[in-house]
Every structure is written in C-alpha cells, then in structure tokens.
C-alpha atoms as a PDB file:
ATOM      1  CA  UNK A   1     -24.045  70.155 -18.479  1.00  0.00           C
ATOM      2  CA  UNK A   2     -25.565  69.135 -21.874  1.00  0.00           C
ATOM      3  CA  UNK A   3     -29.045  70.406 -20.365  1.00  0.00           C
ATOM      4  CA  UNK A   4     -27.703  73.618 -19.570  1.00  0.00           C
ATOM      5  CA  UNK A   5     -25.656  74.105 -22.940  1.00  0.00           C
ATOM      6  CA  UNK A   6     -29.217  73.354 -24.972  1.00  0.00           C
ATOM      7  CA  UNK A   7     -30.964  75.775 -22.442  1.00  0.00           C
ATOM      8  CA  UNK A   8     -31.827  79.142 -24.410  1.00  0.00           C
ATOM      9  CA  UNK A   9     -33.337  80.602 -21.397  1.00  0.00           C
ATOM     10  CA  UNK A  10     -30.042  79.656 -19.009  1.00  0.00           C
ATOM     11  CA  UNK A  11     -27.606  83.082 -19.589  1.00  0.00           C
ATOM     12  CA  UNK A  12     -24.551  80.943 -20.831  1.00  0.00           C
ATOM     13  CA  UNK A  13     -20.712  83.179 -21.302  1.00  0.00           C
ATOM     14  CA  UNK A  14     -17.511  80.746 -22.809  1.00  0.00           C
ATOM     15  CA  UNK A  15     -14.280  83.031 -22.670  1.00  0.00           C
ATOM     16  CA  UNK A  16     -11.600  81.686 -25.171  1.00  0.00           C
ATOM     17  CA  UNK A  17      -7.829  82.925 -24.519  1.00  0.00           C
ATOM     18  CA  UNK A  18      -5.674  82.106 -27.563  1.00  0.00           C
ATOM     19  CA  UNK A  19      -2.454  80.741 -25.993  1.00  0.00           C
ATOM     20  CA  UNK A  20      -0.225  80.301 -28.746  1.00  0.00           C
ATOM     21  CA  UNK A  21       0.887  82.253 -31.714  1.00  0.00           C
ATOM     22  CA  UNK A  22       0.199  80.037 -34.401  1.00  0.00           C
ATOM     23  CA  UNK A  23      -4.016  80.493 -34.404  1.00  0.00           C
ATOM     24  CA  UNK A  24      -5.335  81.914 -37.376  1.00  0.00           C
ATOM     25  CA  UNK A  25      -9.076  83.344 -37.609  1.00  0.00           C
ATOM     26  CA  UNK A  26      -9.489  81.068 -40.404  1.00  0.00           C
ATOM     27  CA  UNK A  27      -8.427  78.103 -38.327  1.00  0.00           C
ATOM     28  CA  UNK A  28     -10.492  78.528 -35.777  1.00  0.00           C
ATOM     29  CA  UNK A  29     -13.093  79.034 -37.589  1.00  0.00           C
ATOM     30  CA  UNK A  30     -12.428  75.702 -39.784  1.00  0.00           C
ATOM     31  CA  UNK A  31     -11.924  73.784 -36.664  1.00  0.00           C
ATOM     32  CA  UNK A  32     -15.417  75.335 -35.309  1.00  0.00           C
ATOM     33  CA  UNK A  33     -17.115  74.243 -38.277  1.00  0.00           C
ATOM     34  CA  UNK A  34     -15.539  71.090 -38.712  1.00  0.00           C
ATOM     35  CA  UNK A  35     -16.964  70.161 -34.756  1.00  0.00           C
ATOM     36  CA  UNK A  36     -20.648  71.958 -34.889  1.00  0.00           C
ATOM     37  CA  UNK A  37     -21.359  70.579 -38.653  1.00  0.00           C
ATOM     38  CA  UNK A  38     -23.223  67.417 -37.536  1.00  0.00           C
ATOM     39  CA  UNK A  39     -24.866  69.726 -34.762  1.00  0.00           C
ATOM     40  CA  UNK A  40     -26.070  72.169 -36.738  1.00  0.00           C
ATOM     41  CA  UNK A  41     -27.069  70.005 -39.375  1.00  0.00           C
ATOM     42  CA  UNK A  42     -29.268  67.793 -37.348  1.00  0.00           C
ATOM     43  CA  UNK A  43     -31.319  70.780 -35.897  1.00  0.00           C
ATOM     44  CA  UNK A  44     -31.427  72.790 -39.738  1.00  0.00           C
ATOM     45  CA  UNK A  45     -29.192  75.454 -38.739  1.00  0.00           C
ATOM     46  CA  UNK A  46     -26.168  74.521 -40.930  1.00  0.00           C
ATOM     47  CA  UNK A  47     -26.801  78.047 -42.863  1.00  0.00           C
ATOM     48  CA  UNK A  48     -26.336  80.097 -39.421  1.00  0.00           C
ATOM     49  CA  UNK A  49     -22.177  78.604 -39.630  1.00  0.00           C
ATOM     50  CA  UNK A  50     -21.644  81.279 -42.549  1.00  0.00           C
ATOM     51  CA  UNK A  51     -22.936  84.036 -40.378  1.00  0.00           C
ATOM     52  CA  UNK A  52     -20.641  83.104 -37.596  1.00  0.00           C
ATOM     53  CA  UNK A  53     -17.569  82.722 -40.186  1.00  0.00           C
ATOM     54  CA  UNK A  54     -18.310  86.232 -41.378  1.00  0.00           C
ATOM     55  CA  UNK A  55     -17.694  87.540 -37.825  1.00  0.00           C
ATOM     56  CA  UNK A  56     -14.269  86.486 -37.660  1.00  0.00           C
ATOM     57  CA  UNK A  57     -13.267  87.802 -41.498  1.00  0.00           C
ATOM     58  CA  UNK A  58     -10.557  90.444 -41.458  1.00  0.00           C
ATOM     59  CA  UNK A  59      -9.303  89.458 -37.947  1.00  0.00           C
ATOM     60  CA  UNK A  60      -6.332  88.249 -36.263  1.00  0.00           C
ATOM     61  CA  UNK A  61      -5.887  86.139 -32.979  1.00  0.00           C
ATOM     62  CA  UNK A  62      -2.216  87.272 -31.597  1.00  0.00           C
ATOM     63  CA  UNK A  63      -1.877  85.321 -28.007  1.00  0.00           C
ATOM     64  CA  UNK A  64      -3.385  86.573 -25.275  1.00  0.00           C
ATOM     65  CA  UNK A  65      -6.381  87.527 -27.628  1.00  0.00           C
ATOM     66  CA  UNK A  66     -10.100  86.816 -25.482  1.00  0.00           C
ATOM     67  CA  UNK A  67     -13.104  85.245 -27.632  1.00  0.00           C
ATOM     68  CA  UNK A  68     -15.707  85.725 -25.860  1.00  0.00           C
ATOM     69  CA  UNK A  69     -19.089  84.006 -26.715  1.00  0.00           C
ATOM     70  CA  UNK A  70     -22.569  85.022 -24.778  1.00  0.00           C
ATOM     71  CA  UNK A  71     -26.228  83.900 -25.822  1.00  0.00           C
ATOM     72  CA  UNK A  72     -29.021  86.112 -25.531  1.00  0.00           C
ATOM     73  CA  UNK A  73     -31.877  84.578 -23.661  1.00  0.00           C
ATOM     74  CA  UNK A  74     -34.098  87.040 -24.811  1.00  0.00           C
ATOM     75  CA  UNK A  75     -33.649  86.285 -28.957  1.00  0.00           C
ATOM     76  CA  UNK A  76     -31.419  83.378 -28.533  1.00  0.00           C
ATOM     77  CA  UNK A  77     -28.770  85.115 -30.209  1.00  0.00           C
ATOM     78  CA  UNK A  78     -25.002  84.342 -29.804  1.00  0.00           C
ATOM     79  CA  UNK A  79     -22.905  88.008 -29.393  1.00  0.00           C
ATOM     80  CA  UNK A  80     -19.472  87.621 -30.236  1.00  0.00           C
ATOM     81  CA  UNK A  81     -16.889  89.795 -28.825  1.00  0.00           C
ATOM     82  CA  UNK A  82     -13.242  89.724 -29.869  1.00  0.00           C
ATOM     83  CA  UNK A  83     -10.120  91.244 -28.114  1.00  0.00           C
ATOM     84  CA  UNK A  84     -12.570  93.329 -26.086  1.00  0.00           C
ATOM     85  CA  UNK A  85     -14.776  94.391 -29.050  1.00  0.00           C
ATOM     86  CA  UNK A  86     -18.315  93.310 -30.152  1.00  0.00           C
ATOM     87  CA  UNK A  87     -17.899  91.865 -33.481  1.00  0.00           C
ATOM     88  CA  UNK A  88     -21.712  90.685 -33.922  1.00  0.00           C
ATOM     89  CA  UNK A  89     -23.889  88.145 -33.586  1.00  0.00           C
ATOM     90  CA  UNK A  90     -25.511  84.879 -34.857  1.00  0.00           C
ATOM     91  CA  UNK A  91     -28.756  85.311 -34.619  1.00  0.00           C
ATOM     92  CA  UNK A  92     -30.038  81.704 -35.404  1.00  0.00           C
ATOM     93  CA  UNK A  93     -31.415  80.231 -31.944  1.00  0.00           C
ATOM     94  CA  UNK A  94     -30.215  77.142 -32.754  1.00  0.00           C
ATOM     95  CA  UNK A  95     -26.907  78.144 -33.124  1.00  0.00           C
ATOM     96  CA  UNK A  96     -25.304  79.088 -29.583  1.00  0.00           C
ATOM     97  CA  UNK A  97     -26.930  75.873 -28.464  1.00  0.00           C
ATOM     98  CA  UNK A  98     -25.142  73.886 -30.664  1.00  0.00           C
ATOM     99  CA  UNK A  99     -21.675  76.374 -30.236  1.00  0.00           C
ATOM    100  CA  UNK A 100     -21.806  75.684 -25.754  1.00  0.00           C
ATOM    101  CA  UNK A 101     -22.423  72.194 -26.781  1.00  0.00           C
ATOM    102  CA  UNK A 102     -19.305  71.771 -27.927  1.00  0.00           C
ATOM    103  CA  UNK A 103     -17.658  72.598 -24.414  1.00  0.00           C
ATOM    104  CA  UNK A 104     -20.551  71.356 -22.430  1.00  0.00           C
ATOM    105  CA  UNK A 105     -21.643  68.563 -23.591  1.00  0.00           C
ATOM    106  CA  UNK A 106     -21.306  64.944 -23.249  1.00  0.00           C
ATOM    107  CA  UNK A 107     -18.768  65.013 -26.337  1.00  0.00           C
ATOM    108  CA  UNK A 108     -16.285  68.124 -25.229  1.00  0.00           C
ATOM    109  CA  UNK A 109     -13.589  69.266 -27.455  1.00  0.00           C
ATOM    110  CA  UNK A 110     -12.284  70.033 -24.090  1.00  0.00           C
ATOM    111  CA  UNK A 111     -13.446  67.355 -21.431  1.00  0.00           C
ATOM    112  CA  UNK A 112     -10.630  68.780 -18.941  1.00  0.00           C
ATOM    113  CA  UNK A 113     -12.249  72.350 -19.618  1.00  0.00           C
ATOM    114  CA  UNK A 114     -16.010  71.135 -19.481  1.00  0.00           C
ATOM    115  CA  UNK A 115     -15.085  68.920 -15.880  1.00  0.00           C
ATOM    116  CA  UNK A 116     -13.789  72.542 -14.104  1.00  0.00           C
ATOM    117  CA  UNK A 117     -16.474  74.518 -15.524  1.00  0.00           C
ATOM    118  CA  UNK A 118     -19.457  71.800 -13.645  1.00  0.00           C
ATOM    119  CA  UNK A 119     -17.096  71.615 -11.177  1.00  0.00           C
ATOM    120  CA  UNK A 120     -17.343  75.401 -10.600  1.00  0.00           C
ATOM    121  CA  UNK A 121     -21.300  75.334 -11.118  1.00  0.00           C
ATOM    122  CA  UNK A 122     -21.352  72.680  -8.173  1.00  0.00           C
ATOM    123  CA  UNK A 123     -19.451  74.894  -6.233  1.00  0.00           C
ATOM    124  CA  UNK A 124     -21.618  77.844  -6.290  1.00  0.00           C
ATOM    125  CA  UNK A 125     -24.736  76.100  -5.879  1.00  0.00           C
ATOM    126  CA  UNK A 126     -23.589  74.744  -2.456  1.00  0.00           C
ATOM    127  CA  UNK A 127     -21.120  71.656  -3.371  1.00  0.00           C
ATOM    128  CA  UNK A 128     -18.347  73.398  -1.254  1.00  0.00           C
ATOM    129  CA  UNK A 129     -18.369  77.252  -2.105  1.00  0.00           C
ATOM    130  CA  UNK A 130     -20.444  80.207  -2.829  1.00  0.00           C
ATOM    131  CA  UNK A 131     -22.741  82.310  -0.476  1.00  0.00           C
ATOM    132  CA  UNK A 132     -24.848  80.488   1.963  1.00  0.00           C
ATOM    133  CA  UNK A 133     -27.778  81.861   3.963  1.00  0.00           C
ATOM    134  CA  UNK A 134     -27.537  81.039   7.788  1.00  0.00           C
END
C-alpha cells in the first residue's frame, strides 16, 4: 500500500465524506497539516502545504460534503474537488505522495479505512472478485 501511495505513475482517487456537522475547512486543514508536516518536510515540499490550505479558504464542509483528492500521473499534481466542484490543485509532485500516504501507508490516520481499501485492491486483482478471463 505504501508503494502504491509513493507511486506518481499509479492513478490514485481518496473520496472524503464529512460525516458530522462539526468539521470546519480550517480544521481539516490543521489536522492535514499537523499529519503530512514531517512528510513533507523530509522530501522539501513543506512550502506545497500553503498551496493546498489556500484551496480550502472561503469554504464550508456541511455533512454529507465529498473531498475528493486525485493525482495526476502525467504532472504529479494533486486536483482537489469539493462538494462536486474543482477547487484546484497542488502542483508540487511531492505533495499527493505524501497526502495518499497518510491513508495508505504503514502509519494510517485511518488503519480500518487503509485495511478495506487493500482489501478491495486484492479483490480486483483476483483475491476473490473482479473479472476473470476463462
């Protein structure tokens, strides 16, 4: 999971739903920055964490409300989409990396969340589901 999380190349998609209606922008944004600070900072990229901050000025995350976070293998951007609009992108390759790190990797914020996710990779690759040629 950490391998493909650090892959640039590997099309990568995390979909957020905010399920309560206590999350601020600002919060979730603090928290973000508060988990991918030693990340970023080992690989240089601590400026990039402004850029994704700016994204999320101006904008609030009523319950319900879809984050959606995709890299872009081609310039290694992260595009950000919020409630079902494009709100921009990071365009620091070092950033999305460190961003699907956070849910993929070793260290999880969400180990339950990070388990069903390789679970459903396994699953289309032939551990148990997906399409099969005969």
């Amino acid at each position: 999971m950490a391998n493909i999380a650090a892959d640039a190349a590997v099309a990568k998609t995390l979909r957020i739903v905010v399920t309560t209606g206590m999350l601020t922008a600002s919060r979730f944004v603090g928290g973000v920055r508060e988990s991918l600070a030693p990340a970023l900072a080992m690989v240089g990229a601590g400026a990039s964490m402004g850029a994704f901050e700016a994204l999320f000025e101006g904008l609030s995350l009523p319950k319900g409300t879809e984050l959606v976070f995709s890299n872009v293998p081609s310039s290694g951007a992260l595009r950000v989409r919020v409630g079902g609009k494009e709100v921009g992108s990071v365009s620091d390759r070092r950033f999305a990396p460190a961003l699907f790190g956070l849910y993929f990797g070793p260290d999880s914020v969400s180990p339950s969340g990070r388990d069903d996710i390789k679970a459903g990779i396994e699953k289309g690759f032939g551990g148990g589901g997906g399409r099969r040629e005969e």
